[in-house]
C-alpha atoms as a PDB file:
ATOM      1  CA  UNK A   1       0.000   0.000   0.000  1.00  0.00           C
ATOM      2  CA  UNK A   2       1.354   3.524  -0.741  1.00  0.00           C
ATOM      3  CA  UNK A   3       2.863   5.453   1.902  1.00  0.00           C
ATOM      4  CA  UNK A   4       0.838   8.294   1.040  1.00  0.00           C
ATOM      5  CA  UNK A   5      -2.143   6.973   2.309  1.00  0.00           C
ATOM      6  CA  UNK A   6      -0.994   6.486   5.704  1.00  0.00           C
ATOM      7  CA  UNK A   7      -4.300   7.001   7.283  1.00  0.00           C
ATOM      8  CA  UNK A   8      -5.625   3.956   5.982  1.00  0.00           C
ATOM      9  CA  UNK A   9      -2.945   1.703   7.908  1.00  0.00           C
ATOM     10  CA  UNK A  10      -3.388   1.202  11.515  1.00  0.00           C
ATOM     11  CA  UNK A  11      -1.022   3.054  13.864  1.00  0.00           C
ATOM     12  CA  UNK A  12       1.599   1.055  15.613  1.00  0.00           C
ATOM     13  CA  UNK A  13       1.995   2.350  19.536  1.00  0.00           C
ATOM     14  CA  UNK A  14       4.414  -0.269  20.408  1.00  0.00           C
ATOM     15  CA  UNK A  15       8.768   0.206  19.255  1.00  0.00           C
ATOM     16  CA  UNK A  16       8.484  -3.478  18.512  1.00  0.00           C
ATOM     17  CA  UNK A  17       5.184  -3.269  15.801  1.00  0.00           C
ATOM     18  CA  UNK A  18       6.807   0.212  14.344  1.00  0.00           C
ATOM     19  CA  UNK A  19      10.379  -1.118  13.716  1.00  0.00           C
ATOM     20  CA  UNK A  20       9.191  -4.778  12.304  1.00  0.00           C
ATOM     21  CA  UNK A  21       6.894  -2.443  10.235  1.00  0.00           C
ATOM     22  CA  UNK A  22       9.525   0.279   9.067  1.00  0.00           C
ATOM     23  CA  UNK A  23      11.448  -3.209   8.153  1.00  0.00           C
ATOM     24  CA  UNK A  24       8.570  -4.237   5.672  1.00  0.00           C
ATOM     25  CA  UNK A  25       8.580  -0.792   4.359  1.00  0.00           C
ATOM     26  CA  UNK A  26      11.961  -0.740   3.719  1.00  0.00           C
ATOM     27  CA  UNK A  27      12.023  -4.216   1.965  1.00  0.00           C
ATOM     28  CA  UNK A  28       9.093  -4.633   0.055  1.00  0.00           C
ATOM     29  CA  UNK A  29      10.949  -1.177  -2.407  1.00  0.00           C
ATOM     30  CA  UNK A  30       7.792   1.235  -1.304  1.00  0.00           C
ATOM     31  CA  UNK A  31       7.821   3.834  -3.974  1.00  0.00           C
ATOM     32  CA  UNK A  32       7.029   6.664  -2.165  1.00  0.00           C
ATOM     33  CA  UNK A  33       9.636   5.862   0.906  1.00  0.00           C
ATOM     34  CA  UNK A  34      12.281   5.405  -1.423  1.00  0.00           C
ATOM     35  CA  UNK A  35      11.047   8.443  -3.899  1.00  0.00           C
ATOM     36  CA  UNK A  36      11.825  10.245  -0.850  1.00  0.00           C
ATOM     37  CA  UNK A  37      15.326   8.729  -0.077  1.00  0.00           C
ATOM     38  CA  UNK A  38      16.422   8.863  -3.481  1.00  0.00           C
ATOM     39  CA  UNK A  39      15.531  12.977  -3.393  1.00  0.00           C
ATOM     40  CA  UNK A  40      17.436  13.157   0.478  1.00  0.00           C
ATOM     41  CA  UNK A  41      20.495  11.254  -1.743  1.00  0.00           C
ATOM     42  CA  UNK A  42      20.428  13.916  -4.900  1.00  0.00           C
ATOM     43  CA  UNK A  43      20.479  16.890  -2.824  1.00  0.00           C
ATOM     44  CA  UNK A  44      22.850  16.486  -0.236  1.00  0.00           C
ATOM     45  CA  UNK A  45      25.138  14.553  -3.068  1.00  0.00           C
ATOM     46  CA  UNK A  46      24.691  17.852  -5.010  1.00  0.00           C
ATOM     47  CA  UNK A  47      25.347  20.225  -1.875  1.00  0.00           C
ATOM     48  CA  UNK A  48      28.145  18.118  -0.454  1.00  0.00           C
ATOM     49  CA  UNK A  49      30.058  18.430  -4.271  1.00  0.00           C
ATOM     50  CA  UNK A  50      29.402  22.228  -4.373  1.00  0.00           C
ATOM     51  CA  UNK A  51      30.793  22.577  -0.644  1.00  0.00           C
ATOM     52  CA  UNK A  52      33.876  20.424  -1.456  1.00  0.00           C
ATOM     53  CA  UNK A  53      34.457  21.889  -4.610  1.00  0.00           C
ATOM     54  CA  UNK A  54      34.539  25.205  -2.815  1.00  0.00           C
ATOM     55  CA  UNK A  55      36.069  24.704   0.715  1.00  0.00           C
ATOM     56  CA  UNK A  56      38.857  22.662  -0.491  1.00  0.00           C
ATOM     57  CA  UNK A  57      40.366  25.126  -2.249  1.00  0.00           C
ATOM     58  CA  UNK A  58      39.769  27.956  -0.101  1.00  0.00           C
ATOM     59  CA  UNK A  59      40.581  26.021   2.854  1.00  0.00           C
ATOM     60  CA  UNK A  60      44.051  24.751   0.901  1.00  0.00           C
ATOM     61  CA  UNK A  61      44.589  28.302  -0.188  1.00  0.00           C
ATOM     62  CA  UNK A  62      43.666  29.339   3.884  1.00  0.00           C
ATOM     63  CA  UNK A  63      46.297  26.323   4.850  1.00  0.00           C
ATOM     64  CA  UNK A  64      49.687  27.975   2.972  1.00  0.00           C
ATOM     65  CA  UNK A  65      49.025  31.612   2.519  1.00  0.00           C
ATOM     66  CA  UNK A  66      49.759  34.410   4.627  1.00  0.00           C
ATOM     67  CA  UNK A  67      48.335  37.949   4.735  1.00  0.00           C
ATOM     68  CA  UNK A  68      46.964  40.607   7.278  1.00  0.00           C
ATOM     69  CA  UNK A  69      43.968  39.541   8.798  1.00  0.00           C
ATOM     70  CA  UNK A  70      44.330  35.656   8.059  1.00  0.00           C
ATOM     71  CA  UNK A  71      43.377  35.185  12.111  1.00  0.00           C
ATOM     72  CA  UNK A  72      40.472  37.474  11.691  1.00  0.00           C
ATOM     73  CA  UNK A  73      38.690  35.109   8.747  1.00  0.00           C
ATOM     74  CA  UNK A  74      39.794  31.938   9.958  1.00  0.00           C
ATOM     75  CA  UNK A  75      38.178  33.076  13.587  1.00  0.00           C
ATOM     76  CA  UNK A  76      34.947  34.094  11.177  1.00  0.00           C
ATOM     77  CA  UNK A  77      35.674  30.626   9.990  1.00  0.00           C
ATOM     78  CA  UNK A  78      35.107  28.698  12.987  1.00  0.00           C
ATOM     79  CA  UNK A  79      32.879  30.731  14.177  1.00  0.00           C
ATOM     80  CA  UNK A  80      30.415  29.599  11.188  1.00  0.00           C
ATOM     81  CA  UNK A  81      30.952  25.923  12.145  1.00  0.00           C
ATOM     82  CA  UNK A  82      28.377  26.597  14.939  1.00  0.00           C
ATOM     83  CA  UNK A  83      26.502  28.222  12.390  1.00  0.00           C
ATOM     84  CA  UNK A  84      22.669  27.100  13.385  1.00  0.00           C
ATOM     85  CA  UNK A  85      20.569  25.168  10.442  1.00  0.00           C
ATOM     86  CA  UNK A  86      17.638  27.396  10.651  1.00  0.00           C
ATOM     87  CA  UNK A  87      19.399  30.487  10.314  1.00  0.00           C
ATOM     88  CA  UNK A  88      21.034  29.444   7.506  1.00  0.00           C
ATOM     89  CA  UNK A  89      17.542  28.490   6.166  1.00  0.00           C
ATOM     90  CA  UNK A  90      16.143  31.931   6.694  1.00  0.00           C
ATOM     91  CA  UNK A  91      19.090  34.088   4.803  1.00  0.00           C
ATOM     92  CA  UNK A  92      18.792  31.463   1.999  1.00  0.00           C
ATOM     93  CA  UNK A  93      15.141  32.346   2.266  1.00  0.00           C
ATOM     94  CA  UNK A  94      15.715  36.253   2.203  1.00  0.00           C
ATOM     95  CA  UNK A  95      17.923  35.925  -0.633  1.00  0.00           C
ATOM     96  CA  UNK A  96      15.649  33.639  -2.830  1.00  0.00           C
ATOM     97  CA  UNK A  97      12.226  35.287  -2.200  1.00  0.00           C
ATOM     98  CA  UNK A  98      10.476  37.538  -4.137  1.00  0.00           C
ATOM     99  CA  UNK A  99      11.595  40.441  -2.455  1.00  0.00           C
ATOM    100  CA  UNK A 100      15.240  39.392  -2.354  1.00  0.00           C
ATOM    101  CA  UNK A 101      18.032  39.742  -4.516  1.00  0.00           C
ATOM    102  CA  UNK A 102      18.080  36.528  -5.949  1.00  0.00           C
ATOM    103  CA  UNK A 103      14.399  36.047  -6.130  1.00  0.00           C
ATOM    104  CA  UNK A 104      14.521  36.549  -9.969  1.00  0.00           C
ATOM    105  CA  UNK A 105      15.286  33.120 -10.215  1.00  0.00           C
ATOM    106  CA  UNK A 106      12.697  31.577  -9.055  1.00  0.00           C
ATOM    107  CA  UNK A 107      14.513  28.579  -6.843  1.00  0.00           C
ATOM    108  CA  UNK A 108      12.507  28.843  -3.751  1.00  0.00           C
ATOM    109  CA  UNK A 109      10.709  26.072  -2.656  1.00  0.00           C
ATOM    110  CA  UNK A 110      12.370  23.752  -4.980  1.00  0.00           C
ATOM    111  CA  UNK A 111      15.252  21.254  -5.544  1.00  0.00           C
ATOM    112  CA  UNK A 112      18.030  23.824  -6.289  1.00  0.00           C
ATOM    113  CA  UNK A 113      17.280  26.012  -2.857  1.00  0.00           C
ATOM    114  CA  UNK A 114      17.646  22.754  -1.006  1.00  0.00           C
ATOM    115  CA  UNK A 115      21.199  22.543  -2.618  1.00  0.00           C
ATOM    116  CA  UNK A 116      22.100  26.168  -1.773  1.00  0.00           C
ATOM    117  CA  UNK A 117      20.983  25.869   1.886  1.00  0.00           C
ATOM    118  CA  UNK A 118      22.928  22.729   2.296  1.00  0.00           C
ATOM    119  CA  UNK A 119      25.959  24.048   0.562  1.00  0.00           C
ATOM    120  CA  UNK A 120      25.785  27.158   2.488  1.00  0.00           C
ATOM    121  CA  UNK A 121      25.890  24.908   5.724  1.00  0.00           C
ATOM    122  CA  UNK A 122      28.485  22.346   4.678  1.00  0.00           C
ATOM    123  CA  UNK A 123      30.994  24.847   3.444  1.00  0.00           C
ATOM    124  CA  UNK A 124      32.381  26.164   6.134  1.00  0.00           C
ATOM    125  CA  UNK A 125      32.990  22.931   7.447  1.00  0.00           C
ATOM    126  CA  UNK A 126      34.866  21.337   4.653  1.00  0.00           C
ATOM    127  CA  UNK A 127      37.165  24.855   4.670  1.00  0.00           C
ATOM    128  CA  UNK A 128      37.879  25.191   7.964  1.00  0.00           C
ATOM    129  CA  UNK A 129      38.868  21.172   8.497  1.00  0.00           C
ATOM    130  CA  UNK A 130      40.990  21.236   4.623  1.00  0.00           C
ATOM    131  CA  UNK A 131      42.593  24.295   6.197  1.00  0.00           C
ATOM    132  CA  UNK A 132      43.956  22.651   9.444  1.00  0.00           C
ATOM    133  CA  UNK A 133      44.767  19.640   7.192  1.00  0.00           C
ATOM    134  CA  UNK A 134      46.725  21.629   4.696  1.00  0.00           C
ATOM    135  CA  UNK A 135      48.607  23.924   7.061  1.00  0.00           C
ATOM    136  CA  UNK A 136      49.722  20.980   9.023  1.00  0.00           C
ATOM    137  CA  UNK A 137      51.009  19.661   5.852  1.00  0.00           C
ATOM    138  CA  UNK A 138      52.783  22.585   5.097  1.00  0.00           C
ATOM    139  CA  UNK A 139      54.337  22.781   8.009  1.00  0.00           C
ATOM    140  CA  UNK A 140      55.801  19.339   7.838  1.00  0.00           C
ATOM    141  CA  UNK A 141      56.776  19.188   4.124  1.00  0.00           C
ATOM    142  CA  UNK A 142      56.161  22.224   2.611  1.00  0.00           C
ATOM    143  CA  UNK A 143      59.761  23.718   2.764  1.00  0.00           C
ATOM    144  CA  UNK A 144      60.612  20.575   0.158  1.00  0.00           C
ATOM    145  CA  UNK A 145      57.767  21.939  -2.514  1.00  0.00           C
ATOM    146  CA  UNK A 146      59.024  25.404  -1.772  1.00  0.00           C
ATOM    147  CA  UNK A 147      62.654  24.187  -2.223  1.00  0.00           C
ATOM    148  CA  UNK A 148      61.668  22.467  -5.743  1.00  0.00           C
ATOM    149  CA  UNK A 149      60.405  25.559  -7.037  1.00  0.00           C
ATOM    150  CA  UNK A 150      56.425  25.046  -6.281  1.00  0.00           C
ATOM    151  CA  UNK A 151      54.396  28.584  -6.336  1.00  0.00           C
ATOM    152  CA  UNK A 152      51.710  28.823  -3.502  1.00  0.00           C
ATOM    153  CA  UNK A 153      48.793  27.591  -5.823  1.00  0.00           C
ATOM    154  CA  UNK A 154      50.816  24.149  -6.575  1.00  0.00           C
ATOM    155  CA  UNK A 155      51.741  23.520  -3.245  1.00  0.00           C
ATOM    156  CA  UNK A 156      48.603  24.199  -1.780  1.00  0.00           C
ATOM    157  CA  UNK A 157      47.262  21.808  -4.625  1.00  0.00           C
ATOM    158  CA  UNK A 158      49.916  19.118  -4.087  1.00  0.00           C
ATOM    159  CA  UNK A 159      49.721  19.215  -0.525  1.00  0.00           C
ATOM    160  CA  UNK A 160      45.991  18.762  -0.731  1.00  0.00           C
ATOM    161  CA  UNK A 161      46.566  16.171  -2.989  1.00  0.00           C
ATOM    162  CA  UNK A 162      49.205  14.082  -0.522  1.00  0.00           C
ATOM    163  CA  UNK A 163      46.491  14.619   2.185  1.00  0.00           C
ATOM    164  CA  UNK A 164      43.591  13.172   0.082  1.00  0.00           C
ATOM    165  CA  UNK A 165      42.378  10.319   2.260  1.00  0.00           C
ATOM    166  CA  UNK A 166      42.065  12.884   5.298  1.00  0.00           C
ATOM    167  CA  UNK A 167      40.230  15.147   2.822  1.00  0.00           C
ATOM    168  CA  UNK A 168      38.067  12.204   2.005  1.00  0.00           C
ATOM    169  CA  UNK A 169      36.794  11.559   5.506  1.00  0.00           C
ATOM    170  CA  UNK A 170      35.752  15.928   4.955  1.00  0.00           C
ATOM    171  CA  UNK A 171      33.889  14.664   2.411  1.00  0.00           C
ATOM    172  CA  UNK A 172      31.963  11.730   4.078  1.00  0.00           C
ATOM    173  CA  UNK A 173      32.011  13.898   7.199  1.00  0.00           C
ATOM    174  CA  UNK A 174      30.014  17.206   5.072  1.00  0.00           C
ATOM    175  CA  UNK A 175      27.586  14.715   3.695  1.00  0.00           C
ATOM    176  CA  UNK A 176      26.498  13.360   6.568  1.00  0.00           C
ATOM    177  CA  UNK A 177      25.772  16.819   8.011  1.00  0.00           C
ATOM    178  CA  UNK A 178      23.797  17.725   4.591  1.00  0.00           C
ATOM    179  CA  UNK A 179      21.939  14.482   4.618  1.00  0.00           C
ATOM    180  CA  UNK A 180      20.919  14.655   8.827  1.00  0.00           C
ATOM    181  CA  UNK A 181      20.053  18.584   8.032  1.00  0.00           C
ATOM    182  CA  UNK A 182      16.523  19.233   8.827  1.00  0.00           C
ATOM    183  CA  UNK A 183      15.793  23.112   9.749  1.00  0.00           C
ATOM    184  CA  UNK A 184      17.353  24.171   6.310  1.00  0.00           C
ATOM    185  CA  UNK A 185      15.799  22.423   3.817  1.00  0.00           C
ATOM    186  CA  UNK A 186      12.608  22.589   5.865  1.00  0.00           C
ATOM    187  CA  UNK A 187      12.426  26.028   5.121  1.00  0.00           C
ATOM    188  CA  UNK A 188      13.139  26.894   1.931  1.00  0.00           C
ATOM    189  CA  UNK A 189      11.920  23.944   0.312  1.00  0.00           C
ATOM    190  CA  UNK A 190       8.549  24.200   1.913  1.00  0.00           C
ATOM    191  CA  UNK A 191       8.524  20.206   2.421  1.00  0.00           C
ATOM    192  CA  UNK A 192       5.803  20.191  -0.412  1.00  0.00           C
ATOM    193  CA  UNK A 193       5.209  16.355  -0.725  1.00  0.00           C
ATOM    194  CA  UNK A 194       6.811  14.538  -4.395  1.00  0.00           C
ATOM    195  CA  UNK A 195       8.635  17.508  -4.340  1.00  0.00           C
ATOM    196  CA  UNK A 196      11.279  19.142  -2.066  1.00  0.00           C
ATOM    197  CA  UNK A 197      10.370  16.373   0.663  1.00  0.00           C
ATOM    198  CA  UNK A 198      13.862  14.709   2.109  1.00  0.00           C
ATOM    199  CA  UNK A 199      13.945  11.782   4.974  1.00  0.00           C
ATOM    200  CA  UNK A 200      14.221  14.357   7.463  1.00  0.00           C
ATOM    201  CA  UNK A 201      11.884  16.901   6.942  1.00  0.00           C
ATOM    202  CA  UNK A 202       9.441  13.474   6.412  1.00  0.00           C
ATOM    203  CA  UNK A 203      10.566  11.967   9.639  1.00  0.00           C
ATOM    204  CA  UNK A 204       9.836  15.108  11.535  1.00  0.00           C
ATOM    205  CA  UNK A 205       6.143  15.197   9.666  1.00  0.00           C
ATOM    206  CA  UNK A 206       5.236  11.654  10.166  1.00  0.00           C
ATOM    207  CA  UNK A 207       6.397  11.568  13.920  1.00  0.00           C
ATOM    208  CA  UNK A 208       3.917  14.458  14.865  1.00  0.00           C
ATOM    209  CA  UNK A 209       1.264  12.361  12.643  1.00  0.00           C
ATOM    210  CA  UNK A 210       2.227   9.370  14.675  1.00  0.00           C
ATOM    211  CA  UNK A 211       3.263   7.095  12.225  1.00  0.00           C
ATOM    212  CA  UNK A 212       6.034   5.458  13.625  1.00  0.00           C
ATOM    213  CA  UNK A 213       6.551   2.993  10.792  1.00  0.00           C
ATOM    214  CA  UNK A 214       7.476   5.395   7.883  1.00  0.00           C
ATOM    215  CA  UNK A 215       9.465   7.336  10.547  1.00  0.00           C
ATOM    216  CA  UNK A 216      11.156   4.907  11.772  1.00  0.00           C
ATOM    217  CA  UNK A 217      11.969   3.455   8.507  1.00  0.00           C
ATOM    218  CA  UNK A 218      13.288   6.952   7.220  1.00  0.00           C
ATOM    219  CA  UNK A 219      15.442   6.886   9.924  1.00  0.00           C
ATOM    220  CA  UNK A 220      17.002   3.441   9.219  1.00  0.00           C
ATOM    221  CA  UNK A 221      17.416   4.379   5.630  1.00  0.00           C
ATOM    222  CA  UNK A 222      19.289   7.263   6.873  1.00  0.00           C
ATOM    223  CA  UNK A 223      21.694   5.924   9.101  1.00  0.00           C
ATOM    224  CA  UNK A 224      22.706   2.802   6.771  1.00  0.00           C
ATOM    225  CA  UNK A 225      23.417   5.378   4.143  1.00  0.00           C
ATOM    226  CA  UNK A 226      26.074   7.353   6.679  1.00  0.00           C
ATOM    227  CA  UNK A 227      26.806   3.543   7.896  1.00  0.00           C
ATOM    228  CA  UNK A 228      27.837   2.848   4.178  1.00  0.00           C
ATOM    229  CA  UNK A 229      29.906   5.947   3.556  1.00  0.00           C
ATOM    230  CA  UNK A 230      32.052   5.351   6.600  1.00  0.00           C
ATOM    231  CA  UNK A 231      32.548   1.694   5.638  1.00  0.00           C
ATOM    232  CA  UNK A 232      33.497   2.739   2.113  1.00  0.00           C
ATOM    233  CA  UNK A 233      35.855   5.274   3.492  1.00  0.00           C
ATOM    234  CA  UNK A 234      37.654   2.834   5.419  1.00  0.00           C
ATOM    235  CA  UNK A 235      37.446   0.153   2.854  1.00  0.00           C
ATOM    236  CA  UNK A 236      39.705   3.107   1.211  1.00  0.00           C
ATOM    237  CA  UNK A 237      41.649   3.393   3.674  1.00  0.00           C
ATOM    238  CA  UNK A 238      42.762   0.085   4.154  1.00  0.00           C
ATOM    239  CA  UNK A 239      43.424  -0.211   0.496  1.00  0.00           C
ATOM    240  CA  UNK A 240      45.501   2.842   0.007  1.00  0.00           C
ATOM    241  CA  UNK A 241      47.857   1.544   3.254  1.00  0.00           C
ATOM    242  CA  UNK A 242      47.985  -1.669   1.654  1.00  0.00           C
ATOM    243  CA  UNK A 243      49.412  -0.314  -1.728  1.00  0.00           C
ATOM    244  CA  UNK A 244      51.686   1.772   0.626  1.00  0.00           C
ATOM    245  CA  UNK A 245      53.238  -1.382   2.377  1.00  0.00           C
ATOM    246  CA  UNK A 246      53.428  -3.663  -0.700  1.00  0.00           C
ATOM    247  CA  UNK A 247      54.342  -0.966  -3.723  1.00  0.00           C
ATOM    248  CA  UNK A 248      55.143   2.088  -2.875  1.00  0.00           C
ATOM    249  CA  UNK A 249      57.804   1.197  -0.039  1.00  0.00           C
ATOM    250  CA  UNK A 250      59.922  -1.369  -1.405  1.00  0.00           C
ATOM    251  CA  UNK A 251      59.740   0.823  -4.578  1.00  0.00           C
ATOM    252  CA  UNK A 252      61.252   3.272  -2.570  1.00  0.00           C
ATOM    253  CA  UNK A 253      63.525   1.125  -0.655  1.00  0.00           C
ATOM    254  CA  UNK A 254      65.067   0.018  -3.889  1.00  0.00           C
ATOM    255  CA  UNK A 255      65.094   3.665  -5.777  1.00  0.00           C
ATOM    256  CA  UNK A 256      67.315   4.659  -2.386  1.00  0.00           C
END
């Protein structure tokens, strides 16, 4: 039965019923549960590319440059880490309504303001972690680059690039705050149902409904996802150390 119609399926009131029923949900391919997750997936995907995109190289530019009032922005910086959801909803709001100055476009309450909200939020996380990542870099091994010749744009590049893995756990570590983000999206995307409707902005609705099962099932779907982008992330991990011990070493060893 569609999940749409959710008042013609008996409430569960017991954790038991709810989960073994968010468990059916989940299994029997519902098209409207995973209509939703597959819209939760393309937006935060999109968001968490734009944010990477962005904050890695301003955060790898923030790592190795120096100028007056570097402390001042990267202060700003971390200050926007504890930059609340909903607040970031309501400028993206301002700035895409009628009234605002981006309201020409004609992106609120739809697909592409959920991807600005989220990208707003996940890119000050992405710069201010590739920063710390980068300047530590620099200051073990950027004197060699420097040495070799290596302007600040390819160092900050290369030394981005020889920190990739740790910029890959950025990466699964912006997504997950796009994907769990509910206050954002909530706002400017209206939660309009087949729409702009994400897992949590549907968990949140169907909780206050009392439908435990779709909730509940939302929320599974949501952690597995994370779940799976951790595991992948150390399935990378272990690979890349791997080709470390058995190449790249004794190719080393041998060169020397």
């Amino acid at each position: 039965m569609p999940l749409s119609v959710s008042m013609d399926r008996p409430y569960m009131t017991s954790f038991s019923d709810s989960l073994r029923a968010a468990f059916s949900l989940i299994l029997s391919l519902d098209p409207v549960l995973w209509a939703v997750v597959m819209r939760s997936l393309a937006v935060s995907a999109s968001a968490c590319a734009l944010g990477c995109l962005l904050g890695v190289a301003a955060g790898a530019f923030l790592g190795i440059s120096r100028f007056r009032g570097r402390g001042m922005v990267i202060g700003l910086l971390n200050t926007l880490l504890a930059l609340p959801s909903v607040v970031v909803g309501l400028v993206v709001y301002l700035l895409l309504s009628r009234s605002g100055p981006l309201g020409f476009l004609g992106w609120l309450f739809s697909f592409k303001a959920m991807v600005v909200a989220q990208t707003v939020l996940v890119l000050p996380l992405v710069t201010a972690l590739t920063r710390q990542i980068v300047q530590d870099a620099e200051n073990t091994h950027g004197e060699q680059w420097t040495s070799l010749g290596a302007g600040p744009g390819l160092r900050a590049a290369l030394l981005a690039w020889d920190e990739r893995l740790a910029l890959l756990t950025v990466g699964v570590t912006a997504f997950g705050r796009a994907i769990a983000e509910v206050g954002a999206v909530m706002i400017v995307g209206g939660n309009i149902d087949g729409f702009t409707r994400v897992m949590t902005t549907s968990i949140a609705l169907e909780t206050s409904k009392g439908d435990l099962p779709l909730a509940l099932g939302m929320g599974l779907v949501l952690l597995t996802v994370v779940g799976l982008m951790h595991a992948l992330l150390a399935a990378l991990r272990w690979a890349a150390l791997r080709w470390n011990a058995s190449v790249v070493e004794p190719l080393t060893a041998r060169l020397l």
